[in-house]
Protein backbone atom coordinates (compact mmCIF):
# COMPACT_ATOMS: atom_id res chain seq x y z
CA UNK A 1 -60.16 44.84 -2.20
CA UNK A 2 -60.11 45.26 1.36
CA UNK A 3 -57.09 46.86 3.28
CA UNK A 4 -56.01 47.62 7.13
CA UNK A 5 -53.15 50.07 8.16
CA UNK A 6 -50.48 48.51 9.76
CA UNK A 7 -48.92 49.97 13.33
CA UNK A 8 -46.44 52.25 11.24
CA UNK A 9 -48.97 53.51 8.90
CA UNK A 10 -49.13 51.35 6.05
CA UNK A 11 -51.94 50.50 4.30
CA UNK A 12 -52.13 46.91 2.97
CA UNK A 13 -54.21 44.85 0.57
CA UNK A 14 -55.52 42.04 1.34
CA UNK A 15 -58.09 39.05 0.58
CA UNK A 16 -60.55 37.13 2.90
CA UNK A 17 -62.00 34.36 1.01
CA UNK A 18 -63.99 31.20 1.79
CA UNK A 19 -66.46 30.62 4.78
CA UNK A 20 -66.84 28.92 7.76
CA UNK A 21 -63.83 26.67 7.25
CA UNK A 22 -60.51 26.98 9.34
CA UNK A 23 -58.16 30.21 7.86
CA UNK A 24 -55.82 28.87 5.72
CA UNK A 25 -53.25 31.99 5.48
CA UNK A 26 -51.16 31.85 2.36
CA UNK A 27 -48.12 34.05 2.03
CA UNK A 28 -46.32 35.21 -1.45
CA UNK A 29 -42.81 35.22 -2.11
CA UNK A 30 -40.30 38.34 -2.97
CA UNK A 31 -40.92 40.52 -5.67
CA UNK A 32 -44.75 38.62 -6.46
CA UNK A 33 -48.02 38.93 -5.07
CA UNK A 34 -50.88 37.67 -3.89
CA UNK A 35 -52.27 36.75 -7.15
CA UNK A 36 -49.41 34.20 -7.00
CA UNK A 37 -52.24 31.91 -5.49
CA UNK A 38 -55.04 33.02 -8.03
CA UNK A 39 -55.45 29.05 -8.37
CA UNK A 40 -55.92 28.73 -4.27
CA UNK A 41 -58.33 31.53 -4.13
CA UNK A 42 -61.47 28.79 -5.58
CA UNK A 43 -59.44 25.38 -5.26
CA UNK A 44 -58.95 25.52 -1.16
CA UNK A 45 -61.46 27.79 -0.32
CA UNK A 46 -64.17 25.37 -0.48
CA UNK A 47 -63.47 23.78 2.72
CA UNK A 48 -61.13 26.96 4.03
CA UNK A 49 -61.12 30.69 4.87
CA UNK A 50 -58.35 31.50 2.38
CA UNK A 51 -56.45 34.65 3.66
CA UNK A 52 -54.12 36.40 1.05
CA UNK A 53 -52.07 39.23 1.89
CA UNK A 54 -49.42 41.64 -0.68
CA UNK A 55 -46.38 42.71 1.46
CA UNK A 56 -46.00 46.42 1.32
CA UNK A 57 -44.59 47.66 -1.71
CA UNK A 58 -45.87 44.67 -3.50
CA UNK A 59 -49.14 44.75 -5.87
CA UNK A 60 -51.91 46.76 -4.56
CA UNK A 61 -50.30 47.80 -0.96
CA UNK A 62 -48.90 51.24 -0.46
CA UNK A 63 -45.34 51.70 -1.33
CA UNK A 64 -43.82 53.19 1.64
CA UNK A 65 -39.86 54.17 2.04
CA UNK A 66 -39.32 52.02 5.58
CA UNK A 67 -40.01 48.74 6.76
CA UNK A 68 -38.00 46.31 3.93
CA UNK A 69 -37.05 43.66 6.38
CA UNK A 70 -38.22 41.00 6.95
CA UNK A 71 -38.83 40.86 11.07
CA UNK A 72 -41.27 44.13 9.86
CA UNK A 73 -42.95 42.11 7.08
CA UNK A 74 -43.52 39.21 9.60
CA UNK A 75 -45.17 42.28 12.19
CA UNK A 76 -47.22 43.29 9.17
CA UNK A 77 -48.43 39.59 8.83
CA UNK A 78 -49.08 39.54 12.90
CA UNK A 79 -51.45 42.89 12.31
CA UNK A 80 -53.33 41.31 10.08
CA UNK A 81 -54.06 37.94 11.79
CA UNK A 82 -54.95 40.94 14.68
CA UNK A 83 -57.14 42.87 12.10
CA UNK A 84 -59.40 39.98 11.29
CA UNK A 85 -59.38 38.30 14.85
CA UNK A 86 -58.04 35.39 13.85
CA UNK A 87 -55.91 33.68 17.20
CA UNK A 88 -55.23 30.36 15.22
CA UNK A 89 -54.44 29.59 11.57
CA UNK A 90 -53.13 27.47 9.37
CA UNK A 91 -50.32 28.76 7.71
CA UNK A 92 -48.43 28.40 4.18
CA UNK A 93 -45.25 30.38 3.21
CA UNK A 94 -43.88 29.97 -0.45
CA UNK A 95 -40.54 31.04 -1.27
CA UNK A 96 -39.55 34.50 1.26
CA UNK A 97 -43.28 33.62 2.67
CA UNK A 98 -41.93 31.02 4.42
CA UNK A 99 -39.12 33.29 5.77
CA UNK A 100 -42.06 36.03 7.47
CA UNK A 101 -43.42 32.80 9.22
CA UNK A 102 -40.12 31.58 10.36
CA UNK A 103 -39.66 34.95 11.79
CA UNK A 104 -43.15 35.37 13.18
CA UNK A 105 -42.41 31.82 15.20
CA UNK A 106 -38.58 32.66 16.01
CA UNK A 107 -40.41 35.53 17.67
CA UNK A 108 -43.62 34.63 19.31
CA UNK A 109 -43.55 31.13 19.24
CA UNK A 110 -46.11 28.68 17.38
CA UNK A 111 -49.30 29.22 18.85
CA UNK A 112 -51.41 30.76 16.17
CA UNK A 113 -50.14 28.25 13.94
CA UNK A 114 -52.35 25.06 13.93
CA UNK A 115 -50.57 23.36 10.72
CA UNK A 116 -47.72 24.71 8.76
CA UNK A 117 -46.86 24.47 5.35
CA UNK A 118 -43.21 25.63 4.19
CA UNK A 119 -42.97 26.11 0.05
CA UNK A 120 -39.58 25.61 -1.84
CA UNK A 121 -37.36 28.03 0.78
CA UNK A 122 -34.23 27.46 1.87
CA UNK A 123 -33.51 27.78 5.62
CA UNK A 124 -30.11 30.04 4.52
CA UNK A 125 -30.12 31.62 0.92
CA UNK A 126 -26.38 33.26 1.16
CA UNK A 127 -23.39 30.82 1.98
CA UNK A 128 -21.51 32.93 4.45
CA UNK A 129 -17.76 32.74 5.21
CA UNK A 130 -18.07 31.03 8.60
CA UNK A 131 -20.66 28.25 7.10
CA UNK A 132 -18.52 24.84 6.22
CA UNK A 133 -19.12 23.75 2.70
CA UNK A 134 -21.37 20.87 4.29
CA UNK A 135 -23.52 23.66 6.22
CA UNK A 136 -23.91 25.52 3.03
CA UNK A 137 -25.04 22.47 0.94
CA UNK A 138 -27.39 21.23 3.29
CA UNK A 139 -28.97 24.23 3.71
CA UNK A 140 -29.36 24.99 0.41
CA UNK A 141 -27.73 28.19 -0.16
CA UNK A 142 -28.31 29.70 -3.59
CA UNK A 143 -25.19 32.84 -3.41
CA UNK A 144 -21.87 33.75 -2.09
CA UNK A 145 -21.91 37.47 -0.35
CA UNK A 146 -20.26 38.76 -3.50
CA UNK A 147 -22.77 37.38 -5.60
CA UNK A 148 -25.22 38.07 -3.67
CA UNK A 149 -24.04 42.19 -3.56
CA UNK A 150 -23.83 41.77 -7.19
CA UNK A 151 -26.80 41.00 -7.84
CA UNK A 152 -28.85 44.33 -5.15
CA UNK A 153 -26.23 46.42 -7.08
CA UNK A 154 -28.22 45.11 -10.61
CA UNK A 155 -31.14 45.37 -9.36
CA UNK A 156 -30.66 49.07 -8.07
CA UNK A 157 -28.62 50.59 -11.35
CA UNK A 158 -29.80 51.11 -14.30
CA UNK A 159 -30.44 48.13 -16.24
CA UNK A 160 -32.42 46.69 -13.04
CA UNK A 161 -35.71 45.82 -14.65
CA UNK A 162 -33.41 43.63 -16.92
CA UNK A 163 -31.61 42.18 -14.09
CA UNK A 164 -34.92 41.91 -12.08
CA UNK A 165 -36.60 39.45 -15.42
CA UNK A 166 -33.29 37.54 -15.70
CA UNK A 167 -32.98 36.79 -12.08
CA UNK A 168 -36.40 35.21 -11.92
CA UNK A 169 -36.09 33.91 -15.29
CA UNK A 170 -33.34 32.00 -14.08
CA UNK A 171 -36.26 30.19 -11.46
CA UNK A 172 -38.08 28.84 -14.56
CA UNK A 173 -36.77 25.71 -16.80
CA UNK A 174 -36.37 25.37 -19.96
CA UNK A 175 -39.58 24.89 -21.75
CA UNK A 176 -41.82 26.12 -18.42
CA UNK A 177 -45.26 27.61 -19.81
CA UNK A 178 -45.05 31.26 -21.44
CA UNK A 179 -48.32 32.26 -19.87
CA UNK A 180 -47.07 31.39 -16.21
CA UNK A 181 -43.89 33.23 -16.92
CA UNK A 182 -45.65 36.43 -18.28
CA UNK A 183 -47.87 36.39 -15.23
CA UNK A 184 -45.04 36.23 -12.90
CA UNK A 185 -42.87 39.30 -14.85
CA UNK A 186 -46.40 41.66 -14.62
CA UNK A 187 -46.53 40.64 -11.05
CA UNK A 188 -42.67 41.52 -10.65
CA UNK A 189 -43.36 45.07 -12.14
CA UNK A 190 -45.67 46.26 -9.36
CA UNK A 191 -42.77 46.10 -6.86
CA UNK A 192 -40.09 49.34 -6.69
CA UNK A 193 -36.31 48.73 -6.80
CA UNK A 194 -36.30 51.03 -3.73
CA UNK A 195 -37.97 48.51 -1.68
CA UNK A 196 -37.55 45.18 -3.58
CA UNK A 197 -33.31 45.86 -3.50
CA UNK A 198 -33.09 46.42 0.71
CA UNK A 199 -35.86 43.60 1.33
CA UNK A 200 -33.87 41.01 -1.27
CA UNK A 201 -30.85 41.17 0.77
CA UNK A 202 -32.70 41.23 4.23
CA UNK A 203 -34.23 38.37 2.96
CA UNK A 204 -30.87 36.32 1.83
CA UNK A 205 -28.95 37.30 5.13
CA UNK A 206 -31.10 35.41 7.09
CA UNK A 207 -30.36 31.80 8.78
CA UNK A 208 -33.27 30.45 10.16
CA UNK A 209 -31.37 26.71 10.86
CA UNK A 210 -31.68 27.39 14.38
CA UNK A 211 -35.67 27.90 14.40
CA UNK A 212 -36.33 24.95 12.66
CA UNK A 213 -36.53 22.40 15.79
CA UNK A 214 -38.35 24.65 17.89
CA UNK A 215 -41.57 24.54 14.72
CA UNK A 216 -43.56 22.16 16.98
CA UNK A 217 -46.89 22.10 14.97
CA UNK A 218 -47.74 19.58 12.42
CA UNK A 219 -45.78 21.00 8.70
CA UNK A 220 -45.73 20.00 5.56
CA UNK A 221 -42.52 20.78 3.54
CA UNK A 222 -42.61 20.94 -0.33
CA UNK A 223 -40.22 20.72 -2.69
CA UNK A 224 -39.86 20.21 -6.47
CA UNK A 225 -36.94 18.15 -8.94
CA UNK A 226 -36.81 20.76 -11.33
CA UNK A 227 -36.82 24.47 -9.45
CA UNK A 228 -33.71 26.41 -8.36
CA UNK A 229 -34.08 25.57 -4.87
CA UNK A 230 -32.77 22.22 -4.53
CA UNK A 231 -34.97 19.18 -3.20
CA UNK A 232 -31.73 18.15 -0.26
CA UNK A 233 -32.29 21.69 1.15
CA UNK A 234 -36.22 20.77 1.45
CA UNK A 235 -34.74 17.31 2.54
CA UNK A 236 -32.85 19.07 5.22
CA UNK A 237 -35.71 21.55 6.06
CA UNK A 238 -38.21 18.86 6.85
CA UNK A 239 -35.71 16.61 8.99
CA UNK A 240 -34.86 19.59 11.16
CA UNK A 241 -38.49 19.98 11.91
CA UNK A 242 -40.01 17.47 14.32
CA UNK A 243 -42.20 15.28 12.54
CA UNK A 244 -42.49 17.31 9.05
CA UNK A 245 -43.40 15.51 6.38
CA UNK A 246 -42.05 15.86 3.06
CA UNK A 247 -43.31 15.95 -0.42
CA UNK A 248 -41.15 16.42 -3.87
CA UNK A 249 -43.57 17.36 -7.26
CA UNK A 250 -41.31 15.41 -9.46
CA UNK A 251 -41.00 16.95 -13.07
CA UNK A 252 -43.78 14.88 -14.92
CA UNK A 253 -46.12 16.28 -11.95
CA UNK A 254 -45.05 20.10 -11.79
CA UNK A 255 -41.89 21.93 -12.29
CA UNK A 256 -40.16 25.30 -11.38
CA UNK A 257 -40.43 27.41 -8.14
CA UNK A 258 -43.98 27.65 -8.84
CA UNK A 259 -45.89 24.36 -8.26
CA UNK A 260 -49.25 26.42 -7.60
CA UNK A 261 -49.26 28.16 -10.95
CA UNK A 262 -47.64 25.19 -13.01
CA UNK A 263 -49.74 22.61 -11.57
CA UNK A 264 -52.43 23.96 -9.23
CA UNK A 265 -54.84 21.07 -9.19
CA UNK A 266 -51.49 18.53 -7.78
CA UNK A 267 -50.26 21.47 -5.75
CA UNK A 268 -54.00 21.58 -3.68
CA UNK A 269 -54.73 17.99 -4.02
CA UNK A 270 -51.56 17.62 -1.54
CA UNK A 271 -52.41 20.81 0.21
CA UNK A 272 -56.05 19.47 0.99
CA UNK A 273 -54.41 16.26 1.56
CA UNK A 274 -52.27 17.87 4.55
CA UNK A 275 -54.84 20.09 6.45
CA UNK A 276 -57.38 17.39 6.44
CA UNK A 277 -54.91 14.29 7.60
């Protein structure tokens, strides 16, 4: 698998798949990997250059002791799209994906981005004091700080591989396919509570209501009925972004925070669906 070394020494797998279509960059969420989009890697890159990319400590990148935040994660993405020459791209975030992209345009603006696709992500995870209970329902958030603490100081002690499973258990239904679930732990076990603890709480900190207007490229926001992340905050997401569309997999179509692995043949239909409209 190819890698490139990012400007503070980091080496960093990634994958370049797909021809002469446009680059269709596809970033994972926390604590998962690239092979998240196994399914994208032969569905969209018929007619795209599908880019994939694990964040450092995640998968088959290095596992360095710096750089758990998410403005550097969103640098490391920016080095890459420098790496392979790429000015434009199209660009899909799932989950804390969409966060590095919301970053990357909160800090240069959208114009690599030629279409933008944001996957199940609240624009605020933690409901902060000086949010109103309206603000924190519309935008979706998923703790309180003290919940939110809680949960690093699981992940960090001694029982964190338990707390790790539960946590993202808790992003599954009941009755969601074994085999998905599986995948997802194995993927979850590559990542080191050193790094996966500071870059989880980076992560939720965040507030990226503010950005959302100024995402002036066509985007795509999906949601689903039955995942943890609740379709009003998509709902929200998608009217706070000129001219977004929106699209909900309801839970005959594909369920959980994982529409690509439950469902990958609906999740690219409306993926294909998007980039060629």
């Amino acid at each position: 698998m190819p890698t490139f070394t990012t400007g503070d020494g980091v080496e960093l797998a990634y994958q370049d798949r797909g021809g002469d279509g446009f680059p269709l960059v596809l970033l994972p969420g926390w604590g998962q990997t690239q092979a998240m989009f196994r399914h994208q890697f032969d569905g969209l890159a018929s007619a795209h250059r599908v880019i994939t990319l694990d964040h450092r400590g995640h998968g088959l990148s290095a596992k360095p002791d710096h750089g758990y935040r998410i403005a550097r994660l969103a640098t490391d993405v920016e080095e890459l799209l420098d790496h392979l020459g790429l000015d434009r791209v199209d660009a899909l975030g799932w989950s804390m994906g969409v966060s590095l992209w919301w970053s990357l345009i909160d800090r240069s603006g959208t114009g690599r981005l030629r279409r933008f696709i944001a996957v199940d992500q609240p624009s605020a995870v933690a409901a902060v004091p000086w949010m109103s209970p309206r603000e924190q329902a519309e935008c979706g958030a998923i703790f309180d700080v003290e919940a939110l603490v809680a949960l690093g100081g699981s992940l960090a002690g001694p029982e964190g591989g338990k707390a790790r499973e539960d946590f993202v258990r808790g992003m599954f239904p009941a009755g969601a396919p074994e085999d998905v679930w599986e995948f997802v732990t194995g993927e979850l076990d590559t990542v080191p509570a050193a790094g996966a603890v500071p870059l989880l709480f980076d992560h939720c900190a965040q507030d990226w209501r503010d950005v959302l207007p100024a995402i002036d490229v066509p985007t795509l926001v999906m949601g689903s009925e039955v995942s943890h992340v609740s379709v009003s905050s998509q709902a929200y997401v998608a009217a706070r972004i000129p001219g977004a569309k929106l699209h909900v997999f309801t839970a005959d179509v594909a369920t959980s925070h994982f529409p690509f692995l439950v469902n990958p043949p609906a999740f690219n239909a409306v993926v294909e669906e998007f980039l060629a409209d």
